[in-house]
Protein backbone atom coordinates (compact mmCIF):
# COMPACT_ATOMS: atom_id res chain seq x y z
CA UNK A 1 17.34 9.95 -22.20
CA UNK A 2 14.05 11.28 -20.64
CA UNK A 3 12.27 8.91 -18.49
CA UNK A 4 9.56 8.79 -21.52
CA UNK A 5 11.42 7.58 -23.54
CA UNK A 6 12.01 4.47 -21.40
CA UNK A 7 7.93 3.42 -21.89
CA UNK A 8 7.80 4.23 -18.40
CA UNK A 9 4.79 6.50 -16.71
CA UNK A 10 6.03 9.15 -14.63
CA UNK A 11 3.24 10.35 -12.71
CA UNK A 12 4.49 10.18 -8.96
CA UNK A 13 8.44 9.53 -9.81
CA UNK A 14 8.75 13.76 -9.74
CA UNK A 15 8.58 12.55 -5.24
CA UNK A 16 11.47 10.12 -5.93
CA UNK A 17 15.28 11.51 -5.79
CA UNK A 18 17.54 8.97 -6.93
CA UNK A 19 20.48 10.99 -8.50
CA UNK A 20 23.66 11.01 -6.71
CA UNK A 21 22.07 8.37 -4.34
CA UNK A 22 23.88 6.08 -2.11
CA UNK A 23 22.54 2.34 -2.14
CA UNK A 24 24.14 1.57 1.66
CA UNK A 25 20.86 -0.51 3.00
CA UNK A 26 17.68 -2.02 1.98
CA UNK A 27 16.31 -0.11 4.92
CA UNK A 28 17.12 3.05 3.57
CA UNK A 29 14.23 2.72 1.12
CA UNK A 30 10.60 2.60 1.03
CA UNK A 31 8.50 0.30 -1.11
CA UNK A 32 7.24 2.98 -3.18
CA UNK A 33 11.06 3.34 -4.08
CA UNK A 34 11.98 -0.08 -4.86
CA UNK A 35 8.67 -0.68 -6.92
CA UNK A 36 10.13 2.36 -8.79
CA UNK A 37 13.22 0.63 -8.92
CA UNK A 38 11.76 -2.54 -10.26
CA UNK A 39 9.64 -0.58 -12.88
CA UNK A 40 13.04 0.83 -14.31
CA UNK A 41 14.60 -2.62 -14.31
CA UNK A 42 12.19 -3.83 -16.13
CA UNK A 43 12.80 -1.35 -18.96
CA UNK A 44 15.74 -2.29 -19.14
CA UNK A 45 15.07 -5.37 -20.44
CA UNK A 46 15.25 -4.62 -24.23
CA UNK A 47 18.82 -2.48 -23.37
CA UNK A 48 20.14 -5.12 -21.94
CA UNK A 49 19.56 -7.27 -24.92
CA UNK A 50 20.52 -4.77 -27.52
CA UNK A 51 23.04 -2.03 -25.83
CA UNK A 52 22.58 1.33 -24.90
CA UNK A 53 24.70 4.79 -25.13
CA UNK A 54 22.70 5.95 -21.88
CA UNK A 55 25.41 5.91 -19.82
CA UNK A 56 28.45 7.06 -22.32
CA UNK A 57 31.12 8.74 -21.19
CA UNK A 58 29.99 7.70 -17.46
CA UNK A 59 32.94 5.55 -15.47
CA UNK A 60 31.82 2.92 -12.64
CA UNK A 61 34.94 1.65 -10.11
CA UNK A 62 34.34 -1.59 -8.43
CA UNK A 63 36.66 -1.66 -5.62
CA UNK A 64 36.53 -5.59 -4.02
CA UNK A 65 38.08 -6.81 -1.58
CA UNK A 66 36.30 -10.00 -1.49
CA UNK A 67 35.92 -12.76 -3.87
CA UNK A 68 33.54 -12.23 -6.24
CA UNK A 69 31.84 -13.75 -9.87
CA UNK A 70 28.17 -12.78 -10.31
CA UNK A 71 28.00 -9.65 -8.14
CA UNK A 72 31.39 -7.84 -9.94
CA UNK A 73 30.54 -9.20 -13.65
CA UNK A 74 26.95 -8.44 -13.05
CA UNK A 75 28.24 -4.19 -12.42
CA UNK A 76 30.76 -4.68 -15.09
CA UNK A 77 28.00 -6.07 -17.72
CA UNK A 78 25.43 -3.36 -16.50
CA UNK A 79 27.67 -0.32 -17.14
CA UNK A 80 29.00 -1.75 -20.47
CA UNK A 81 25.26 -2.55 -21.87
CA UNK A 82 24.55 1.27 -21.02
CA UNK A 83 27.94 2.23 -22.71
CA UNK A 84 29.73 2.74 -19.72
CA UNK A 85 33.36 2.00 -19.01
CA UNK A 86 34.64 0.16 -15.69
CA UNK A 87 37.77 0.22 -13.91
CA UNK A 88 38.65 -1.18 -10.68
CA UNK A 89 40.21 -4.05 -8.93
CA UNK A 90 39.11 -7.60 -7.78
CA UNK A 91 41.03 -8.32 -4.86
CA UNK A 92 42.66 -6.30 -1.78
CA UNK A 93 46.41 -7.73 -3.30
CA UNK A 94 46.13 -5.47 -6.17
CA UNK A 95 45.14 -2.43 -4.34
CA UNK A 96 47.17 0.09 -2.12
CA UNK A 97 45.08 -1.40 0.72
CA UNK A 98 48.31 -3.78 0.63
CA UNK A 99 50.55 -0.91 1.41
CA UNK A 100 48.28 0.03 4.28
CA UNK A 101 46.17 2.35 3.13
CA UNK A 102 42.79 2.71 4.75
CA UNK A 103 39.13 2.65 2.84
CA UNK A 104 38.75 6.18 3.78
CA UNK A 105 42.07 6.95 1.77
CA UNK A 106 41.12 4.82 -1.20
CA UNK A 107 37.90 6.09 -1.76
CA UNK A 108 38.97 9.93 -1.49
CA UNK A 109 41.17 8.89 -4.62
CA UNK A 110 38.94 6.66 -6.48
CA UNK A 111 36.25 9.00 -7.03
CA UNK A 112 38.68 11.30 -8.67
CA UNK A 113 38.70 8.53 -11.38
CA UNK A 114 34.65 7.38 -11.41
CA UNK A 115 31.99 8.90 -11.40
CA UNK A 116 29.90 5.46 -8.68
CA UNK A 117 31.88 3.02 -7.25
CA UNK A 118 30.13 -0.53 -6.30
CA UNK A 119 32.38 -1.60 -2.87
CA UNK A 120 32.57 -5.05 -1.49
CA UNK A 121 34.18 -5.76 1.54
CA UNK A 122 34.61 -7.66 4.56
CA UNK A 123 33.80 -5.35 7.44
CA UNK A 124 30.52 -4.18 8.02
CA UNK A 125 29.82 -0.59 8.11
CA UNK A 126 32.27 -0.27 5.15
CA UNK A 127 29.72 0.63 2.63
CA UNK A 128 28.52 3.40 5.35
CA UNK A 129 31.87 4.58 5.80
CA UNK A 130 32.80 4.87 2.36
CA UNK A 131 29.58 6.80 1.40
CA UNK A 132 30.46 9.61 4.45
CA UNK A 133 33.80 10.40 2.57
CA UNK A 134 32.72 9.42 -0.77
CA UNK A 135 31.58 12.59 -3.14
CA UNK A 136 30.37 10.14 -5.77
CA UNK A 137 27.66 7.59 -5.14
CA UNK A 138 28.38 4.35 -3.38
CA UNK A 139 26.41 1.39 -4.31
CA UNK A 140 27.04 -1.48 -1.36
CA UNK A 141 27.96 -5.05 -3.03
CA UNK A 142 28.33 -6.89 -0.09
CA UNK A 143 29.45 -6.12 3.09
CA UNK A 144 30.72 -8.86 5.51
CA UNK A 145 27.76 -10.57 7.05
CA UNK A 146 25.70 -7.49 6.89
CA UNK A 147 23.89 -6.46 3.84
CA UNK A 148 24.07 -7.07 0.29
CA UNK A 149 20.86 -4.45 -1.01
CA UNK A 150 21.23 -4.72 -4.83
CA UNK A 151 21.07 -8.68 -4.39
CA UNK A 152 17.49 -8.36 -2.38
CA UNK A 153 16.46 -5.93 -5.38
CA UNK A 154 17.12 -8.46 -7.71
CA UNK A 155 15.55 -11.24 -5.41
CA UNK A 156 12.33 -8.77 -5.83
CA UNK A 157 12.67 -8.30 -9.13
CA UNK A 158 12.64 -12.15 -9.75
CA UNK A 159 9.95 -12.96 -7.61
CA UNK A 160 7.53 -10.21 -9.21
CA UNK A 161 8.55 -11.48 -13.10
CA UNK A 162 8.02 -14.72 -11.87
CA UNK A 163 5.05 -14.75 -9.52
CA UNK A 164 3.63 -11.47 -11.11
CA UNK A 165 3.46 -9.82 -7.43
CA UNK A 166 5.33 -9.77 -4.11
CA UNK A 167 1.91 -8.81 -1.93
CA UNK A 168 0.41 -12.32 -0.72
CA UNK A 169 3.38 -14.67 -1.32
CA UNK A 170 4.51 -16.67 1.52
CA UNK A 171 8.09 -16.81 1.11
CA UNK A 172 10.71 -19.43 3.14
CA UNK A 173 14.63 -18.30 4.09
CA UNK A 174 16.46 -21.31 4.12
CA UNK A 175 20.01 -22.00 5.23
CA UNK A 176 22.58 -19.69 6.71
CA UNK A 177 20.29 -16.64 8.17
CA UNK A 178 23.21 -15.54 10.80
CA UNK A 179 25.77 -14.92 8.52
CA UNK A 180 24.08 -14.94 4.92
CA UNK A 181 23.94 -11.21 3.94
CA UNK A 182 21.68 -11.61 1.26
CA UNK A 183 19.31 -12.67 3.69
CA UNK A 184 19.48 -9.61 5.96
CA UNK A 185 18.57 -7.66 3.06
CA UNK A 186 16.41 -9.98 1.54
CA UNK A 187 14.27 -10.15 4.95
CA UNK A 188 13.98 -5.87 5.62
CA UNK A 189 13.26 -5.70 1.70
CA UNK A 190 9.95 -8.30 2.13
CA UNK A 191 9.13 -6.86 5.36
CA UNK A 192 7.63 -3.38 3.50
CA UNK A 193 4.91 -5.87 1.56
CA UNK A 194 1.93 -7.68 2.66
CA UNK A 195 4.23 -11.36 2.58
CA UNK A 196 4.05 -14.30 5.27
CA UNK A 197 7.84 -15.00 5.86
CA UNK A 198 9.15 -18.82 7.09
CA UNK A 199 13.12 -18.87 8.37
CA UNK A 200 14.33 -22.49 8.44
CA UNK A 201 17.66 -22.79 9.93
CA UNK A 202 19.83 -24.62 12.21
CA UNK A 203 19.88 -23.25 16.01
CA UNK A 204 23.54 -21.73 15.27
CA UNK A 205 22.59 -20.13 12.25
CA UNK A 206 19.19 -18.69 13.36
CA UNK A 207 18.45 -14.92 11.85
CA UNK A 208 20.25 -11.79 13.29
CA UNK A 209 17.91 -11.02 16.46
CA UNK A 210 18.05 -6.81 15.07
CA UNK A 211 16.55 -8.21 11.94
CA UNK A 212 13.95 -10.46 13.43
CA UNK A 213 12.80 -7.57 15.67
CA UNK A 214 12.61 -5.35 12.77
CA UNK A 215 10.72 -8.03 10.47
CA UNK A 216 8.73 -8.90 13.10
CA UNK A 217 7.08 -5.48 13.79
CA UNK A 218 6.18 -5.41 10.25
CA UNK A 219 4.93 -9.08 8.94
CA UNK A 220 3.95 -12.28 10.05
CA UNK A 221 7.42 -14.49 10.56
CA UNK A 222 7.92 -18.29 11.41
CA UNK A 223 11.20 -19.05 12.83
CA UNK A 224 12.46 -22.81 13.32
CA UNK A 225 10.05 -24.07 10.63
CA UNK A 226 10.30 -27.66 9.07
CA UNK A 227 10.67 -27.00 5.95
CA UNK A 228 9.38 -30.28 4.78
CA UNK A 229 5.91 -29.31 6.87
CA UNK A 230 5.43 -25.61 5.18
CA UNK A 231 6.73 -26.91 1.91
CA UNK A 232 3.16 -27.45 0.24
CA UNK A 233 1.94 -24.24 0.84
CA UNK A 234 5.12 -21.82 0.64
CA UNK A 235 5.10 -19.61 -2.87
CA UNK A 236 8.71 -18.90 -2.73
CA UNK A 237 11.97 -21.00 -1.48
CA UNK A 238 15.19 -18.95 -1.09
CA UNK A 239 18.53 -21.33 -0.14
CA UNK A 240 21.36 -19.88 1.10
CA UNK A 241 24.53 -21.79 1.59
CA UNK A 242 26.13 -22.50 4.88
CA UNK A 243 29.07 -19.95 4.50
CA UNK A 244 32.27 -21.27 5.62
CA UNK A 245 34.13 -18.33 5.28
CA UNK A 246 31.96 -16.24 8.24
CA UNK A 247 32.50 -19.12 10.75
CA UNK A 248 34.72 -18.11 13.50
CA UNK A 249 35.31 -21.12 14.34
CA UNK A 250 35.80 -24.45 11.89
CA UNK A 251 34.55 -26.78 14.51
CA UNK A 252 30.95 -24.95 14.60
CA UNK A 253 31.08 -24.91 10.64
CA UNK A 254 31.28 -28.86 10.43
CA UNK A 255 28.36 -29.10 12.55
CA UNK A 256 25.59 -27.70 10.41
CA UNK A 257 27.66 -28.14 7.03
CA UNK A 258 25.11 -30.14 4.76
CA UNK A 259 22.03 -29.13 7.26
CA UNK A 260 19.92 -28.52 4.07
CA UNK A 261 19.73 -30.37 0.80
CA UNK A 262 16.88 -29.28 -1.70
CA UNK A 263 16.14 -32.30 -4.36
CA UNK A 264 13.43 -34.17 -6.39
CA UNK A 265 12.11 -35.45 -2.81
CA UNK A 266 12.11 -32.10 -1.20
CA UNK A 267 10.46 -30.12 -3.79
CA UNK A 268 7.68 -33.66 -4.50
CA UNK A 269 4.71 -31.95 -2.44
CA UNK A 270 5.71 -28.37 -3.58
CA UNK A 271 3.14 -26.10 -5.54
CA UNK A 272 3.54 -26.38 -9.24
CA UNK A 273 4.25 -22.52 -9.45
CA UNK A 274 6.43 -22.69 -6.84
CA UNK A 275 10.00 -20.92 -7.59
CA UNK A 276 13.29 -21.82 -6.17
CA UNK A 277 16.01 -18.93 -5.90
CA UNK A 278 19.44 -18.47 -4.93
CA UNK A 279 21.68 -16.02 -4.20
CA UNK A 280 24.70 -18.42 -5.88
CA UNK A 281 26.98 -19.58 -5.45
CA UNK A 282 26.06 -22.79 -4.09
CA UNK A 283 27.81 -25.59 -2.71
CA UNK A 284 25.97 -28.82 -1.83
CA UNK A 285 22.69 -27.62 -0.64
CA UNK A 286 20.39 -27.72 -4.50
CA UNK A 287 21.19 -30.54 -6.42
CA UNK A 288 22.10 -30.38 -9.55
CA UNK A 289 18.75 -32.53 -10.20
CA UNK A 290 16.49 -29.57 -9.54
CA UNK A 291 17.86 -27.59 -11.78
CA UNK A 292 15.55 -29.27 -14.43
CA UNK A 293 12.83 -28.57 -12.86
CA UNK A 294 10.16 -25.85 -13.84
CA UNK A 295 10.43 -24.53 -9.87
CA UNK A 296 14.10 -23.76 -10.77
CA UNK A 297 14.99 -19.81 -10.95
CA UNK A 298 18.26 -19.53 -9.84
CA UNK A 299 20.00 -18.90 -13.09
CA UNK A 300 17.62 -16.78 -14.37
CA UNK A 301 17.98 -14.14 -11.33
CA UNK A 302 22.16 -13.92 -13.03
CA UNK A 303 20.01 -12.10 -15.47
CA UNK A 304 17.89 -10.34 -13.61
CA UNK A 305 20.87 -9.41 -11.77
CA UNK A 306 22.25 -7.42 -15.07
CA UNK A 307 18.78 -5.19 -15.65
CA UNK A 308 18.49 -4.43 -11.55
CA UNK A 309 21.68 -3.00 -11.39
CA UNK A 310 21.41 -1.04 -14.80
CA UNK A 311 18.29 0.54 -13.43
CA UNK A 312 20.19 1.44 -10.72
CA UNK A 313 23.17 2.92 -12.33
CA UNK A 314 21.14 4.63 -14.41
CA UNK A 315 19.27 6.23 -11.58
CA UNK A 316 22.11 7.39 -9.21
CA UNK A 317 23.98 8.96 -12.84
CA UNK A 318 20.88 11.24 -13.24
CA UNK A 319 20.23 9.25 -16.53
CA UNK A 320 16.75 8.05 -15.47
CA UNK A 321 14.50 9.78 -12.81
């Protein structure tokens, strides 16, 4: 399908090379890239709804060896609205990986199969590593506490349809900024606009120091904020959970489980446009109250989550420029 056809203008996009593409890092891309990125999300809008043939005959692997509902559903969904077909595995116990063999190995036989492969895992570096011995595109989809980049593109994507821009918000990280991938990504991602960034965390759980360097260079950033203080005049509040699973040590964990709960009281002083995301899933830290509230946006990024990641397949497939 030519990029016409889509409803999209194509002025500049001949600059942009997408096909065959590896989405490793958030840092790998400039905004002019993700705004293109958002732009083809957002045709995908209609495909989404009604199905597509764009991507027939095209096969996506999603190789994960971490727990996962949105994030693997969300690839699954995408390639199967574009007419895709999806293979893969959900869990390390079903893969070779249980015989011993290393990423390297799987991935050198997996691409004889697909034709991308989305790869979650626990290490970091993995989706790095995979990509130098990949000859198909790898699209990271999570890896350990590092980066998650599709997530922060749908973050994006969500706070433009929702907000109408990303330039002049003033946007607050809440939670789990040491371990919380999402984050990372989230962070270098709002760090190529003109936004005025807030991290509220516990001491422990305070933001990567090579993130807050790079952030730092780039926008103004608040770290240690009380959230109840910045709360009337912050655009956009992104909660994280405090993730058990990353904690070294179970001690450490029980001391800043609970640190943050967002409810009616919390949110009482907030701007009426405000909007409340979240990577999901969630624990303890939104109540269930909120999500009645007209701040509320954290179901509708699931959805946002299918079109951001169709853009995306179609652009490392060649399908879209």
């Amino acid at each position: 399908m030519l990029f016409s056809t889509l409803g999209l203008s194509c002025f500049w996009c001949h600059n942009l090379e997408f096909k065959g593409r590896d989405i490793v890092s958030i840092e790998d891309f400039i905004q002019t890239e993700i705004n293109h990125i958002l732009d083809v999300a957002k045709s995908m809008e209609p495909l989404a709804k009604g199905g597509s043939e764009l991507l027939k005959g095209k096969i996506l692997a999603t190789l994960f060896f971490e727990p996962s509902t949105r994030t693997r559903l969300s690839f699954e969904s995408a390639m199967l609205k574009l007419g895709g077909n999806v293979i893969g595995f959900a869990e390390p116990d079903a893969s070779s990986t249980r015989k011993g063999e290393n990423l390297a190995d799987t991935v050198r036989t997996v691409e004889n199969y697909a034709d991308v492969i989305a790869l979650r895992h626990s290490l970091e570096g993995s989706a790095k590593l995979a990509a130098e011995f990949s000859k198909v595109p790898i699209i990271n989809a999570g890896t350990g506490s590092e980066e998650h980049p599709t997530q922060a593109l749908i973050d994006l994507y969500t706070m433009r349809k929702e907000s109408g821009k990303i330039d002049g918000l003033k946007v607050a990280l809440v939670g789990d900024l040491r371990y919380g991938r999402t984050v990372h990504s989230l962070a270098y991602a709002l760090a190529l606009y003109s936004v005025e960034l807030y991290l509220v965390s516990p001491e422990t759980l305070r933001m990567r120091k090579d993130v807050l360097a790079t952030i730092k260079s780039k926008i103004p950033v608040t770290e240690n904020a009380n959230l109840e203080k910045i709360m009337p005049q912050i655009d956009v509040l992104y909660v994280t959970r405090i993730q058990k699973e990353r904690f070294p040590d179970a001690a450490e964990y029980a001391k800043v489980k609970g640190a943050y709960r967002i409810d009616l009281k919390t949110i009482e002083k907030a701007k009426k446009d405000l909007i409340i995301l979240h990577p999901l899933p969630r624990v303890d830290e939104i109540a269930p109250e909120v999500d009645n509230t007209p701040q509320a946006r954290y179901f509708q990024q699931v959805w946002n989550g299918i079109v951001v990641r169709m853009a995306l397949l179609s652009l490392v497939l060649g399908a879209v420029e």
